[in-house]
N, C-alpha and C. Protein backbone atom coordinates (compact mmCIF):
# COMPACT_ATOMS: atom_id res chain seq x y z
N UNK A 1 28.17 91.83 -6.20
CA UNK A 1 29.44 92.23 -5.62
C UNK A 1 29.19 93.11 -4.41
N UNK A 2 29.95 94.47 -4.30
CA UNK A 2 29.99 95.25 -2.93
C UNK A 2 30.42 96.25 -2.90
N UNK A 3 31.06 96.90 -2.06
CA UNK A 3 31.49 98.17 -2.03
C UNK A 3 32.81 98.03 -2.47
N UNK A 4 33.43 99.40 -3.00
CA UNK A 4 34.40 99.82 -3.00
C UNK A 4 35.61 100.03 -2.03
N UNK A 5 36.79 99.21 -2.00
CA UNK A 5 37.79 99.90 -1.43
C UNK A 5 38.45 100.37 -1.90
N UNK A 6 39.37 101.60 -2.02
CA UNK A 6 40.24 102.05 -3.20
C UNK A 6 41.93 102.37 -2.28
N UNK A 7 42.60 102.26 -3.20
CA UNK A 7 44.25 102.05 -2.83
C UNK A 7 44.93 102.70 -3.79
N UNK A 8 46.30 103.01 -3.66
CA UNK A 8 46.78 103.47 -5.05
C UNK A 8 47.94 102.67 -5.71
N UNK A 9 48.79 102.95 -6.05
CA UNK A 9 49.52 102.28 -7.06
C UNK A 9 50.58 101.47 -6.17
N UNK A 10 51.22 100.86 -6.70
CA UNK A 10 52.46 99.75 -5.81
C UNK A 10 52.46 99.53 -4.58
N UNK A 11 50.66 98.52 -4.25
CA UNK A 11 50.67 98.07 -2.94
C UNK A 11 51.14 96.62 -2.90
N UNK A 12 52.11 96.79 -2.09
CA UNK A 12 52.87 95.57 -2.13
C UNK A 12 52.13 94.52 -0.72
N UNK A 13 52.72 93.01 -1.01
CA UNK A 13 52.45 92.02 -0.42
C UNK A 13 52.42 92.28 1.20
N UNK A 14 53.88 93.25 1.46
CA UNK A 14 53.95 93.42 2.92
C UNK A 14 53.53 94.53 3.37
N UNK A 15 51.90 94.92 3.00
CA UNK A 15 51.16 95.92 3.31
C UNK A 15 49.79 94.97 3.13
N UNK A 16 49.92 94.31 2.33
CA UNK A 16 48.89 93.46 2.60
C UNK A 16 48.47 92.24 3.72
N UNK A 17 49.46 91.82 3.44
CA UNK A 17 49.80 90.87 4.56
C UNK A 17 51.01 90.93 5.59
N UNK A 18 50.87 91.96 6.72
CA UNK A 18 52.24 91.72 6.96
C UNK A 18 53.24 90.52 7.70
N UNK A 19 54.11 90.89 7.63
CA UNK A 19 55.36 89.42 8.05
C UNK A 19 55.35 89.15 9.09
N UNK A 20 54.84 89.90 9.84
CA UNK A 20 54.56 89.27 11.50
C UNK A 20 53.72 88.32 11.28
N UNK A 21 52.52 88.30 10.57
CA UNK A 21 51.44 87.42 10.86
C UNK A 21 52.16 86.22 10.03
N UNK A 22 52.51 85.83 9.05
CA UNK A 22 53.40 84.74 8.77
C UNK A 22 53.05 83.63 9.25
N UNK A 23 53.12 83.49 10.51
CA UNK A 23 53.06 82.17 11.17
C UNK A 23 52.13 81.24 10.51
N UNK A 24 50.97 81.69 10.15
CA UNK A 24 50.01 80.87 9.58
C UNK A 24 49.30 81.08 8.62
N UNK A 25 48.64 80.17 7.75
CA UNK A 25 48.33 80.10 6.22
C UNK A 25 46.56 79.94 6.37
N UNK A 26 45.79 80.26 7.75
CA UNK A 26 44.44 80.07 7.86
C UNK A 26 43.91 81.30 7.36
N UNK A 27 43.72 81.17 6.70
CA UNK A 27 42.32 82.63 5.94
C UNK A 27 41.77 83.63 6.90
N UNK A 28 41.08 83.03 7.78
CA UNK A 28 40.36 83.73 8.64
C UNK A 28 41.31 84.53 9.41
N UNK A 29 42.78 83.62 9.79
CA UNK A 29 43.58 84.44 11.24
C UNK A 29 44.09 85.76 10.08
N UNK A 30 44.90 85.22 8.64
CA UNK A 30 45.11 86.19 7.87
C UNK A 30 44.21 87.38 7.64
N UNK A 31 42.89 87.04 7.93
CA UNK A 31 41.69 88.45 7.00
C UNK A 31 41.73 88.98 8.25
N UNK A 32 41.96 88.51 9.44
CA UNK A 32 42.32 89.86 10.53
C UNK A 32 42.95 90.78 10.50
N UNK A 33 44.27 90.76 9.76
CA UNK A 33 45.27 91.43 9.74
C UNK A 33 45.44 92.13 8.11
N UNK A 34 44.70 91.64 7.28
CA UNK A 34 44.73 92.19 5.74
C UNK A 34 44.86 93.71 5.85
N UNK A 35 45.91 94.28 4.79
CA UNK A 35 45.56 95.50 4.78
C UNK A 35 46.36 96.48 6.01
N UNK A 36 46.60 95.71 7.31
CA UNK A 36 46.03 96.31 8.20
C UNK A 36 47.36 97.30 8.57
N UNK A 37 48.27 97.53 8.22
CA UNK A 37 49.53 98.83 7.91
C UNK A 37 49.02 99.74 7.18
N UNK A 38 48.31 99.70 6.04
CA UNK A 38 48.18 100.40 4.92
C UNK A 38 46.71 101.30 5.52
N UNK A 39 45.73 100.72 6.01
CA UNK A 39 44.41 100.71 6.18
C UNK A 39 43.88 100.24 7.40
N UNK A 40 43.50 100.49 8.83
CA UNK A 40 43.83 99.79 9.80
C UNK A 40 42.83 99.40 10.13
N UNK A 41 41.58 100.08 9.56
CA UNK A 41 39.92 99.74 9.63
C UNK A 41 39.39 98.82 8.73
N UNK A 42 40.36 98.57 7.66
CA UNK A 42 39.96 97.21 6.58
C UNK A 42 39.10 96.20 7.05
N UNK A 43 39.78 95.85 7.97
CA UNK A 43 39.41 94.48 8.30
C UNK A 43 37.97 94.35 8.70
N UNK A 44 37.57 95.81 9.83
CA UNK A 44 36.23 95.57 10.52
C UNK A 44 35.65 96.28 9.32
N UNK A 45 36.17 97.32 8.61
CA UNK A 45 35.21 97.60 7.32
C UNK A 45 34.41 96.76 6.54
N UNK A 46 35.75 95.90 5.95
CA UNK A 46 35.45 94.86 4.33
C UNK A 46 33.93 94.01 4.96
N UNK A 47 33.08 93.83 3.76
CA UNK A 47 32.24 92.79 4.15
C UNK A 47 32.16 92.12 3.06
N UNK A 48 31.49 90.67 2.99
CA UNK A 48 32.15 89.93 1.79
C UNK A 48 31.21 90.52 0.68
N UNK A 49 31.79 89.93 -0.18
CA UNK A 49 31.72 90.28 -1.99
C UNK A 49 32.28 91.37 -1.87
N UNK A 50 32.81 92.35 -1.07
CA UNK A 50 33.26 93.74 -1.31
C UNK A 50 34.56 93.55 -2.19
N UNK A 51 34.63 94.49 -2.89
CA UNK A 51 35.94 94.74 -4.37
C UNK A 51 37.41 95.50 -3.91
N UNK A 52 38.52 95.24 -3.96
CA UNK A 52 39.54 96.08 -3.45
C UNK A 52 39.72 96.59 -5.03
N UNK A 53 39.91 98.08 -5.11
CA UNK A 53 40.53 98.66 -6.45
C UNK A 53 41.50 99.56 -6.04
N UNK A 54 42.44 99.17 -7.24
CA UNK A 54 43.78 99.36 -6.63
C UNK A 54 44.50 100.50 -8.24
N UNK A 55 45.86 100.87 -7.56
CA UNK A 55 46.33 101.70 -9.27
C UNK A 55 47.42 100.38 -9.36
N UNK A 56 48.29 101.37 -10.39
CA UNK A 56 49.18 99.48 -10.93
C UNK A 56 49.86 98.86 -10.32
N UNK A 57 50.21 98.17 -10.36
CA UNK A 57 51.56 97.06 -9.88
C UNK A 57 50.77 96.71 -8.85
N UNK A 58 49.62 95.95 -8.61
CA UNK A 58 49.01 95.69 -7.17
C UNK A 58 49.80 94.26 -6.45
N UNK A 59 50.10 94.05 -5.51
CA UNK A 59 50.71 92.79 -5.26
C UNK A 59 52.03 92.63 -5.36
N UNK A 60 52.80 93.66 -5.86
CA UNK A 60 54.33 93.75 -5.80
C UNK A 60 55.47 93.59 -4.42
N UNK A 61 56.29 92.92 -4.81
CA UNK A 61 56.90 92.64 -3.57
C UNK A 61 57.11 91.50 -3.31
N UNK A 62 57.30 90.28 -2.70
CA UNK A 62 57.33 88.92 -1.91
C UNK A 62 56.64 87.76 -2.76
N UNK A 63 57.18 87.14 -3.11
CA UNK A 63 56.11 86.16 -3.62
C UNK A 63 55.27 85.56 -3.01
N UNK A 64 54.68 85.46 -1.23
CA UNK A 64 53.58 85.25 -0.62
C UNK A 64 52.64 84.73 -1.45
N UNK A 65 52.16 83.83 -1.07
CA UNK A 65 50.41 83.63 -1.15
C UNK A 65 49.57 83.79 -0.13
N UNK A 66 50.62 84.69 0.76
CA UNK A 66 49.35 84.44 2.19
C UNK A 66 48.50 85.75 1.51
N UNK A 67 49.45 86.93 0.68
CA UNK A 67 48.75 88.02 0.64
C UNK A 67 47.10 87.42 -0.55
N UNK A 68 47.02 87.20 -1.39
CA UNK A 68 45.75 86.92 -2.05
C UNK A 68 44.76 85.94 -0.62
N UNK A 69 45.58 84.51 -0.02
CA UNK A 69 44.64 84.22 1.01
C UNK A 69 43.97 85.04 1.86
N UNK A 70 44.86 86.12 2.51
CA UNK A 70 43.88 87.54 3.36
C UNK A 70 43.20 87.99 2.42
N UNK A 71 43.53 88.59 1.11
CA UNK A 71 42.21 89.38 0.46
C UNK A 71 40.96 88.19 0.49
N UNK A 72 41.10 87.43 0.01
CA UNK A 72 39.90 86.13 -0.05
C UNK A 72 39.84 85.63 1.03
N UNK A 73 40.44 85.83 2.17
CA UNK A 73 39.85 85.35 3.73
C UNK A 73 38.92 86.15 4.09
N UNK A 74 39.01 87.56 3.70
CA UNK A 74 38.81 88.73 4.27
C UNK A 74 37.54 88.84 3.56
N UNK A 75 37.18 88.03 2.83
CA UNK A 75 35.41 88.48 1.70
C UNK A 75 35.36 88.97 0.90
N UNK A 76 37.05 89.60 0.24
CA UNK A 76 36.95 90.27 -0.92
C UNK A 76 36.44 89.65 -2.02
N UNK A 77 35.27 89.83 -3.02
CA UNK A 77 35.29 89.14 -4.02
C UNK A 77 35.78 89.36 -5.46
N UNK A 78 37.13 90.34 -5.38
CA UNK A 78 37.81 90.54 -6.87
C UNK A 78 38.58 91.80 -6.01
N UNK A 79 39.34 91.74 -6.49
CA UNK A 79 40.29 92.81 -6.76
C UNK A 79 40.84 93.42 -8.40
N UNK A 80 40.48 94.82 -8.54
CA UNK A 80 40.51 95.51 -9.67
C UNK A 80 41.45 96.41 -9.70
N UNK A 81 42.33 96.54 -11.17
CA UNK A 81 43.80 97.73 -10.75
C UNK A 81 44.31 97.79 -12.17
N UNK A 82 44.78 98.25 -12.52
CA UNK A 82 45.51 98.07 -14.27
C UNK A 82 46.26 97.14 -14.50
N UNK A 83 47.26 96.99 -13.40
CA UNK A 83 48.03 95.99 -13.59
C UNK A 83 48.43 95.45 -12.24
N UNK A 84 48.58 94.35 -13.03
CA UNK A 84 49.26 93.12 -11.11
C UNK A 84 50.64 92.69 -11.13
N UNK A 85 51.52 92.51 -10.06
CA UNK A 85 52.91 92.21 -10.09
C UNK A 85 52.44 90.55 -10.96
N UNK A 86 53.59 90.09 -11.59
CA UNK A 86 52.99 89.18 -12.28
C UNK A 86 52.97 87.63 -11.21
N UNK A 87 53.75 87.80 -10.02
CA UNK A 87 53.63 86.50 -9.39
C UNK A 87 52.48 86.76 -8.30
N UNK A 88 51.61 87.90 -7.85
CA UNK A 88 50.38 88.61 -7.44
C UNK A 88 49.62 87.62 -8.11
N UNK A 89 49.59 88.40 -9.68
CA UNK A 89 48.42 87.64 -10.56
C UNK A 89 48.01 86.11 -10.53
N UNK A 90 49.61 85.42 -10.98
CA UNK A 90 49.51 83.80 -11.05
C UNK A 90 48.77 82.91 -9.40
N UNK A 91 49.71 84.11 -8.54
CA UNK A 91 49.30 83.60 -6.96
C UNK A 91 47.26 83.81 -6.50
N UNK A 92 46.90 84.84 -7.31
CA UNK A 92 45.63 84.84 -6.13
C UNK A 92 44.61 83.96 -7.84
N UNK A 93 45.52 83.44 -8.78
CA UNK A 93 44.13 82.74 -9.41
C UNK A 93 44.67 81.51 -8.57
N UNK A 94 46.19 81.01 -8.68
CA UNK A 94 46.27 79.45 -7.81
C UNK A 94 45.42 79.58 -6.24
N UNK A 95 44.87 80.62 -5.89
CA UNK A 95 44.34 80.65 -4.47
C UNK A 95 43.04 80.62 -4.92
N UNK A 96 42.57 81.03 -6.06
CA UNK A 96 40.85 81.34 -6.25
C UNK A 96 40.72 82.90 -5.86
N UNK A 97 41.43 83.70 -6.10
CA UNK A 97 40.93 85.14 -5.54
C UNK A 97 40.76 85.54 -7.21
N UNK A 98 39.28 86.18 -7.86
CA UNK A 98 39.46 86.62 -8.99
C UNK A 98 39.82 88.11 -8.99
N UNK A 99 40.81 88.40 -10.01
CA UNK A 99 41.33 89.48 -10.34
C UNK A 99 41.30 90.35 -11.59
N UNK A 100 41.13 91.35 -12.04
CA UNK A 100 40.63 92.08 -13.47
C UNK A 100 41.51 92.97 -13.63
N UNK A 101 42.06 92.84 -14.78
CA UNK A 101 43.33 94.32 -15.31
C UNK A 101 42.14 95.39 -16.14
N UNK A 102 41.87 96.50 -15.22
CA UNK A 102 41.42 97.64 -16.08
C UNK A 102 41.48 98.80 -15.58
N UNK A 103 42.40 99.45 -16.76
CA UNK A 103 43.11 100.89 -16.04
C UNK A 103 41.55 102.06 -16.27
N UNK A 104 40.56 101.56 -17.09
CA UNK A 104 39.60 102.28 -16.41
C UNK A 104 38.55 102.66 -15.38
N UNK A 105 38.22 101.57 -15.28
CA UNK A 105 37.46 100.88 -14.29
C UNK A 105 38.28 101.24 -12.42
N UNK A 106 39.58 100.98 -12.80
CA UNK A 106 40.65 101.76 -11.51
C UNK A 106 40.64 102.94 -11.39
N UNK A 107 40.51 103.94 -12.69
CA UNK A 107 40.33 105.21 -12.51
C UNK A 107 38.84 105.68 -12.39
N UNK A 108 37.66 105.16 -12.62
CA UNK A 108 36.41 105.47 -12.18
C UNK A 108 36.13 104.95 -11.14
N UNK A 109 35.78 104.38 -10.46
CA UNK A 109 35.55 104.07 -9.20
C UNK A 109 35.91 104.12 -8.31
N UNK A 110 35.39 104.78 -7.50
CA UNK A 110 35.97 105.84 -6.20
C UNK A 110 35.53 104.48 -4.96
N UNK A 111 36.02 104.89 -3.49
CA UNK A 111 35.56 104.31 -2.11
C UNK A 111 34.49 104.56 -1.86
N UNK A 112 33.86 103.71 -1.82
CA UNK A 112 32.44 103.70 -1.87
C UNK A 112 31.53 103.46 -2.52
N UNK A 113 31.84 103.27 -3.71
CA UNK A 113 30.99 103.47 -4.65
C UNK A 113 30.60 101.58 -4.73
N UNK A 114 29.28 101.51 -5.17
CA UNK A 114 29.20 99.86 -4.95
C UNK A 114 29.04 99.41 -6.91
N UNK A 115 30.42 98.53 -6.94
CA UNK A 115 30.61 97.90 -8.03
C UNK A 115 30.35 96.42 -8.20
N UNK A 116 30.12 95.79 -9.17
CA UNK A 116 29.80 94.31 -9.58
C UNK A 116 30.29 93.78 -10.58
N UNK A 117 30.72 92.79 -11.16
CA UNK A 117 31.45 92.05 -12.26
C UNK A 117 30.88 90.83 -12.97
N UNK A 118 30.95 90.56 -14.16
CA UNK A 118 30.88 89.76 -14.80
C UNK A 118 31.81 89.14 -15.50
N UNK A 119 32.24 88.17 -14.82
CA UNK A 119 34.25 87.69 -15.44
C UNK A 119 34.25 87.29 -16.57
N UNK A 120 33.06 86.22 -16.71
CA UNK A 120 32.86 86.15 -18.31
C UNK A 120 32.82 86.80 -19.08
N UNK A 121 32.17 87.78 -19.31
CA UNK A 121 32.12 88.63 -20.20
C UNK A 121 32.73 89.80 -20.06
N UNK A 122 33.59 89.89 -19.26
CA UNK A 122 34.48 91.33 -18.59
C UNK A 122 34.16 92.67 -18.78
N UNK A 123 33.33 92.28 -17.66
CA UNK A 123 32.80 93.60 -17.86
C UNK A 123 32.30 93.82 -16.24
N UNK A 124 32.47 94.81 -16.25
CA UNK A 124 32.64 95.70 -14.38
C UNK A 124 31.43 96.77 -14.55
N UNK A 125 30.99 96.90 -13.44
CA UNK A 125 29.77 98.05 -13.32
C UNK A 125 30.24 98.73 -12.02
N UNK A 126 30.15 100.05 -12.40
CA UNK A 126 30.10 100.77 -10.89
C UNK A 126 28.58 101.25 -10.91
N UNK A 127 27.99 100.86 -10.17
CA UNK A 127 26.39 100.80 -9.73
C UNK A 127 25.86 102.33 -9.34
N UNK A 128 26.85 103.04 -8.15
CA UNK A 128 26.77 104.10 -7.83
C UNK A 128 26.70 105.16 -9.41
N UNK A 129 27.65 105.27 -10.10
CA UNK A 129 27.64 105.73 -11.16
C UNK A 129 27.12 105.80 -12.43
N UNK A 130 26.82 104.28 -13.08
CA UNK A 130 26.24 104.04 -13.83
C UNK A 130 27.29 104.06 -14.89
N UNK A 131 28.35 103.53 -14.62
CA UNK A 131 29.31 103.06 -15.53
C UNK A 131 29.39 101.71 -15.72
N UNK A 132 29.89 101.14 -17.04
CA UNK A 132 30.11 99.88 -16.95
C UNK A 132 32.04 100.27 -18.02
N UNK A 133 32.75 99.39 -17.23
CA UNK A 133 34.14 99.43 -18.22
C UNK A 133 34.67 97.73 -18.71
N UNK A 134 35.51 98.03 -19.10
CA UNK A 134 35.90 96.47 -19.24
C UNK A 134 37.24 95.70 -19.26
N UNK A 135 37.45 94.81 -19.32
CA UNK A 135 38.45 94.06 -18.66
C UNK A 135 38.50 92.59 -19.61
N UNK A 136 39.80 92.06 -19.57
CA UNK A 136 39.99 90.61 -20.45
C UNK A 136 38.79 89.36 -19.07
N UNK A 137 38.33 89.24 -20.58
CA UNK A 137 37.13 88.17 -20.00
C UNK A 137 37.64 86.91 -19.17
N UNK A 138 37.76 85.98 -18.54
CA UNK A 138 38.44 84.99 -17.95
C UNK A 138 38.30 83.85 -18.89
N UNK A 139 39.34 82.91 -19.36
CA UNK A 139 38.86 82.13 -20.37
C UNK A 139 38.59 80.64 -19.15
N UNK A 140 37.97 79.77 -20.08
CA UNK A 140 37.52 78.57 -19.09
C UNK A 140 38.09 78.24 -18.35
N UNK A 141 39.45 77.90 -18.30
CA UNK A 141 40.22 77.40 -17.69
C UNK A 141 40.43 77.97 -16.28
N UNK A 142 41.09 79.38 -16.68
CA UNK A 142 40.70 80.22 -15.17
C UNK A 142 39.27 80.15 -14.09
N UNK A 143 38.05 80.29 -14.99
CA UNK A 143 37.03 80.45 -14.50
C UNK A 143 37.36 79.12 -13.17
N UNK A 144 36.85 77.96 -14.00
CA UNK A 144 37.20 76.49 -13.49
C UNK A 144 37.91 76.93 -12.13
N UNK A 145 39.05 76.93 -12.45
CA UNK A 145 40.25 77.36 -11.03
C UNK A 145 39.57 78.14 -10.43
N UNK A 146 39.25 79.09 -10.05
CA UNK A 146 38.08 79.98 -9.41
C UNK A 146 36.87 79.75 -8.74
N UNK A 147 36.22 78.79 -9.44
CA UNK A 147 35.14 78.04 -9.06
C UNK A 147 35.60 76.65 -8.12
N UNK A 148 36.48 76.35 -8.76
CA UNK A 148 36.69 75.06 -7.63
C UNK A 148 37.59 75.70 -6.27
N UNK A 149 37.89 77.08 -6.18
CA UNK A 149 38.41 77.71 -4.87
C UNK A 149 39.96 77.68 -5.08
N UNK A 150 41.10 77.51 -6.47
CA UNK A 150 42.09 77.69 -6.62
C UNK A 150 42.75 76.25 -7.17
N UNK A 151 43.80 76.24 -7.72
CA UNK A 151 44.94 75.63 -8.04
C UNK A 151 44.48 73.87 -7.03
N UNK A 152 45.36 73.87 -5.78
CA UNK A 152 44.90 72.63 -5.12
C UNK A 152 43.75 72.34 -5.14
N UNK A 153 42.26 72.73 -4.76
CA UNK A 153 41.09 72.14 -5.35
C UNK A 153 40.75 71.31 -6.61
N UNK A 154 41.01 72.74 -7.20
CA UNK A 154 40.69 72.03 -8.77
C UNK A 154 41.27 70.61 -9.58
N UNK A 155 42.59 70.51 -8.68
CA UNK A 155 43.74 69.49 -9.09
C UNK A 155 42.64 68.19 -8.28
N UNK A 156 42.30 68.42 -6.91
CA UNK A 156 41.56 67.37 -6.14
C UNK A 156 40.06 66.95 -6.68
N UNK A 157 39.78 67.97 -7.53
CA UNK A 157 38.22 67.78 -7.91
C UNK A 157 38.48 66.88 -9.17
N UNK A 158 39.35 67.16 -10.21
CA UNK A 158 39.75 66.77 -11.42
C UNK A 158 40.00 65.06 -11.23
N UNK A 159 40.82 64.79 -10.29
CA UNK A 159 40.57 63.29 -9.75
C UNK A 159 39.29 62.42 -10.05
C-alpha cells in the first residue's frame, strides 16, 4: 500500500469531486481535480497505492460515481473510515475502488503514517506504528468485482 491521507468525518462527493469538473467521466482528467476544495495539494501529493482515511459518513452527498473514479484515478488504493454513505459504498465497489469500514484503524492512523491491507483477511497495518486493526473481510464476490476493475468489467469478463 502507501501513505496516509487523513480527512475527517462527512466528506462529501462535492469535495471530492467537484461539479465543475462534471463534464467528464476520464479518471485521469478527474484525479486532477480529486479532493481538490477540501485539500488543494492532493492531487500533486497522492502517489499510487496511497490510502485516503477518512472519519464517518465518507462519500455523503450526490450519488456521483465520478467521486470513487477520482479517488481510483488518482492511485488511491483503498479508502478507510468507519462508515460510508451507503450509495459511496455500493458506487466505488461498482467502480473497483476497495473500501474498509473500521472505526479503529480511522482513529489510529494519522497523515503520514504508511499503512497496508489485506482485504481478505481484513486486516489493515499501520507500518509506521506497528498496529494492525481490522475490518469485514471482502467476501468473493466483491473481491472478483475489484479485481476485474468494477461492476462493467466484471459483467464483460464473465461473458
Amino acid at each position: 500500500m502507501g501513505i496516509a491521507h487523513k480527512y475527517g468525518e462527512n466528506v462529501d462527493t462535492d469535495v471530492i469531486i467537484p461539479a465543475r469538473y462534471l463534464v467528464t467521466s476520464d479518471p485521469a482528467e478527474l484525479a486532477k481535480h480529486c479532493m481538490e476544495d477540501m485539500d488543494g495539494a492532493f492531487a500533486a501529493r497522492v502517489r499510487p497505492g496511497d490510502v485516503i482515511v477518512a472519519g464517518k459518513n465518507f462519500g455523503c452527498g450526490s450519488s456521483r460515481e465520478h467521486a470513487p473514479i477520482a479517488i481510483k484515478g488518482a492511485g488511491v488504493a483503498c479508502v478507510i473510515a468507519p462508515t460510508f454513505a451507503r450509495i459511496f459504498y455500493r458506487n466505488a465497489f461498482n467502480t473497483g475502488l476497495p473500501i474498509l469500514e473500521s472505526e479503529e484503524a480511522a482513529a489510529g492512523i494519522d497523515a503520514g503514517d504508511e499503512v497496508e491491507a489485506d482485504f481478505a483477511a481484513g486486516v489493515i497495518r499501520n507500518v509506521t506504528k506497528g498496529e494492525t486493526y481490522r475490518a469485514e473481510p471482502f467476501p468473493p464476490f466483491i473481491s472478483r468485482l475489484i479485481e476485474s476493475g468494477g461492476l462493467v468489467e466484471y459483467v464483460k469478463s464473465a461473458k
